[in-house]
Structure formats: structure tokens, C-alpha cells
C-alpha atoms as a PDB file:
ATOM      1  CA  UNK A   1     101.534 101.724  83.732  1.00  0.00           C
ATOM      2  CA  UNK A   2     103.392 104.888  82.285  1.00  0.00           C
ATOM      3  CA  UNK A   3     105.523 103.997  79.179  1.00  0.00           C
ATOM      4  CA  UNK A   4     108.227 106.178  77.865  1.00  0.00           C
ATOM      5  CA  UNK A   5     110.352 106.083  75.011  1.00  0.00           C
ATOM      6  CA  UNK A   6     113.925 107.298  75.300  1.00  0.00           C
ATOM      7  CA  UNK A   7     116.495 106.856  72.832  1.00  0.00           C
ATOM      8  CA  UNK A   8     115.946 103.795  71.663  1.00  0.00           C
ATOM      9  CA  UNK A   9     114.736 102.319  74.601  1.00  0.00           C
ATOM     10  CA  UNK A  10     110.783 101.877  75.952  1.00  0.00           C
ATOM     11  CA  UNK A  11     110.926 101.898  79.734  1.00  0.00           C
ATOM     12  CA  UNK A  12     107.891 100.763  81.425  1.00  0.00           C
ATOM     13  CA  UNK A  13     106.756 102.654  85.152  1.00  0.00           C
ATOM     14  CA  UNK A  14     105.119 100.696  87.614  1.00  0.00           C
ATOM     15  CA  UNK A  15     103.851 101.049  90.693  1.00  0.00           C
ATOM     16  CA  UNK A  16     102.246  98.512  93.519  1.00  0.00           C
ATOM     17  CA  UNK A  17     100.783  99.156  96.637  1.00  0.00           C
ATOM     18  CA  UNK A  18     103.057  97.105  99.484  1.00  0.00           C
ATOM     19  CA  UNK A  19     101.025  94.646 101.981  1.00  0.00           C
ATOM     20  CA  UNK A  20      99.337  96.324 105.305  1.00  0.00           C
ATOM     21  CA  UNK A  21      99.079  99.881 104.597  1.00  0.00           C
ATOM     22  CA  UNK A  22     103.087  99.980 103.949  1.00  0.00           C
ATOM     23  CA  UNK A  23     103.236 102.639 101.176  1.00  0.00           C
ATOM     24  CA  UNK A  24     103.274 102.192  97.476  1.00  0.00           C
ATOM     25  CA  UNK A  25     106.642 100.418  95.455  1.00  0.00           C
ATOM     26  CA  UNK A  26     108.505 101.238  92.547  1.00  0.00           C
ATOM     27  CA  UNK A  27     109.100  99.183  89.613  1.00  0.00           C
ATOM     28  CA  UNK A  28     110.851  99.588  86.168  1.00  0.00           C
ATOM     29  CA  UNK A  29     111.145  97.485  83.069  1.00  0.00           C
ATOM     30  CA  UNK A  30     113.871  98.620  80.124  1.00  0.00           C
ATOM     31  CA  UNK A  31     113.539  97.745  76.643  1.00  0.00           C
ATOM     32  CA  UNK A  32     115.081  97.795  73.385  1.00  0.00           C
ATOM     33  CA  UNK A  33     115.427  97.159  69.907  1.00  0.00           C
ATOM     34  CA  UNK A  34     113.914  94.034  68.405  1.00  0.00           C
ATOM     35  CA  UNK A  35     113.790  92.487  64.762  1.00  0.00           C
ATOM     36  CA  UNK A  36     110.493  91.194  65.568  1.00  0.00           C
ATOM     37  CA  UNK A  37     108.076  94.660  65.487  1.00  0.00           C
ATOM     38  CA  UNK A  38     105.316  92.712  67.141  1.00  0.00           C
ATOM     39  CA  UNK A  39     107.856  91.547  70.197  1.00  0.00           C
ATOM     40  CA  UNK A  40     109.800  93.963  72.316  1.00  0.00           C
ATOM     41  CA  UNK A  41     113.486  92.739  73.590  1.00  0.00           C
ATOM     42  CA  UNK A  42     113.879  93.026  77.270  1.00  0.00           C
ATOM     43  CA  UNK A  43     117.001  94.738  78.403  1.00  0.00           C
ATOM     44  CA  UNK A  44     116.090  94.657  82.317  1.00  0.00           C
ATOM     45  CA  UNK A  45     113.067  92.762  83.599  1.00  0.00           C
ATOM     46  CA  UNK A  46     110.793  94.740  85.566  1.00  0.00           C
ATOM     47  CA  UNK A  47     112.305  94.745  89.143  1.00  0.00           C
ATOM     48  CA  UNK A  48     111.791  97.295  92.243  1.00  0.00           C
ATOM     49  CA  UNK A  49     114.039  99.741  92.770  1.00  0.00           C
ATOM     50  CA  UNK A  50     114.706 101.690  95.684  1.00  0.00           C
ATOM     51  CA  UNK A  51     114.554  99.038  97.899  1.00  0.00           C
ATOM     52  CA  UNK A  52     115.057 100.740 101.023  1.00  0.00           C
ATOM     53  CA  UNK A  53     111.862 103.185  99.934  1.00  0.00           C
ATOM     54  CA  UNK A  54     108.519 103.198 100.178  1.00  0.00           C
ATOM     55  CA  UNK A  55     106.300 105.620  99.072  1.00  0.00           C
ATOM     56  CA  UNK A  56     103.132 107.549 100.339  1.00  0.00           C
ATOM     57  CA  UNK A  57     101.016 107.022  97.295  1.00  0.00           C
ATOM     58  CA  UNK A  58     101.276 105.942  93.281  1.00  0.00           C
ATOM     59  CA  UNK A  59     102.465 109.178  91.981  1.00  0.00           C
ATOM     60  CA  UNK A  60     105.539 109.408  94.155  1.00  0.00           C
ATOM     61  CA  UNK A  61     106.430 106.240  92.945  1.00  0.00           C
ATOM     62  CA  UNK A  62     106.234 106.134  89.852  1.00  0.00           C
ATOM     63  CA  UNK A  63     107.882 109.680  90.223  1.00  0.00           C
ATOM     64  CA  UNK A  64     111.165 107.756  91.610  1.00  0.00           C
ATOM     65  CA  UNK A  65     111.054 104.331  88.728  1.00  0.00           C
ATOM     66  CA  UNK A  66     111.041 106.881  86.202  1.00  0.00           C
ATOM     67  CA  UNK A  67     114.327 108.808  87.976  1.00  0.00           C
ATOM     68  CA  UNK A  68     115.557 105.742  88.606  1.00  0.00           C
ATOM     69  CA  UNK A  69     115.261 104.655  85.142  1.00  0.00           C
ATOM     70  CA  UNK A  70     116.458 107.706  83.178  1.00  0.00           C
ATOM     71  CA  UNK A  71     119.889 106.928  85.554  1.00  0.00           C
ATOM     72  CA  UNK A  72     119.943 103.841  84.476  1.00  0.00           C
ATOM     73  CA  UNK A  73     120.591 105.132  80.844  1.00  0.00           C
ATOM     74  CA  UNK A  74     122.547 107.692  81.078  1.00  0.00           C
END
């Protein structure tokens, strides 16, 4: 699981492969800022995103959660 840090935000990149051969998933998980360094403060639990999508292997997903998620920030 990719993890990027952007701003002041860690976003986390995830991908899962979808029952019966179906494709691959996306998933992304935003966090920020916490007064606890050993904790991290979730902003956006990891969720899928582009529902409607499914993807031909692990790459191309995390490809589109990590699009996804620099949208979500700007």
C-alpha cells in the first residue's frame, strides 16, 4: 500500500482484487495532522472510489486512487 505525503496530508493507495476474475478496485484513505505523533488523524476513511470502474490489474488502480486523491485536495 503506496503512501504519499502531500501538504500536510498522508494519503494511503490501495488496491483489491474484486470477486470472480472482475478486475482490481481502488481505494484511498486521507490523513492529517495529529497532536499525538504516534497516531495519525483520519480525514476520510479508506473507501473505493470510482465506483463505476474496475480495473485490469493493481497498477491501474492504484494509478486512479492516487488521481482520485490528489482531486480530492486540491
Amino acid at each position: 500500500m503506496p503512501i504519499e505525503q502531500i501538504g500536510k496530508y498522508e494519503i494511503e493507495y490501495e488496491s483489491e482484487a474484486l470477486p470472480d476474475d472482475a478486475g482490481w478496485a481502488a481505494f484511498v484513505a486521507v490523513y492529517g495532522e495529529s497532536e499525538n505523533p504516534a497516531h495519525r488523524k483520519e480525514i476520510v476513511a479508506r473507501k473505493r472510489v470510482a465506483l463505476e470502474a474496475s480495473f485490469n490489474n493493481e497498477a491501474a488502480a492504484l494509478d486512479e486512487a492516487r488521481r482520485i486523491a490528489r482531486s480530492m485536495l486540491e
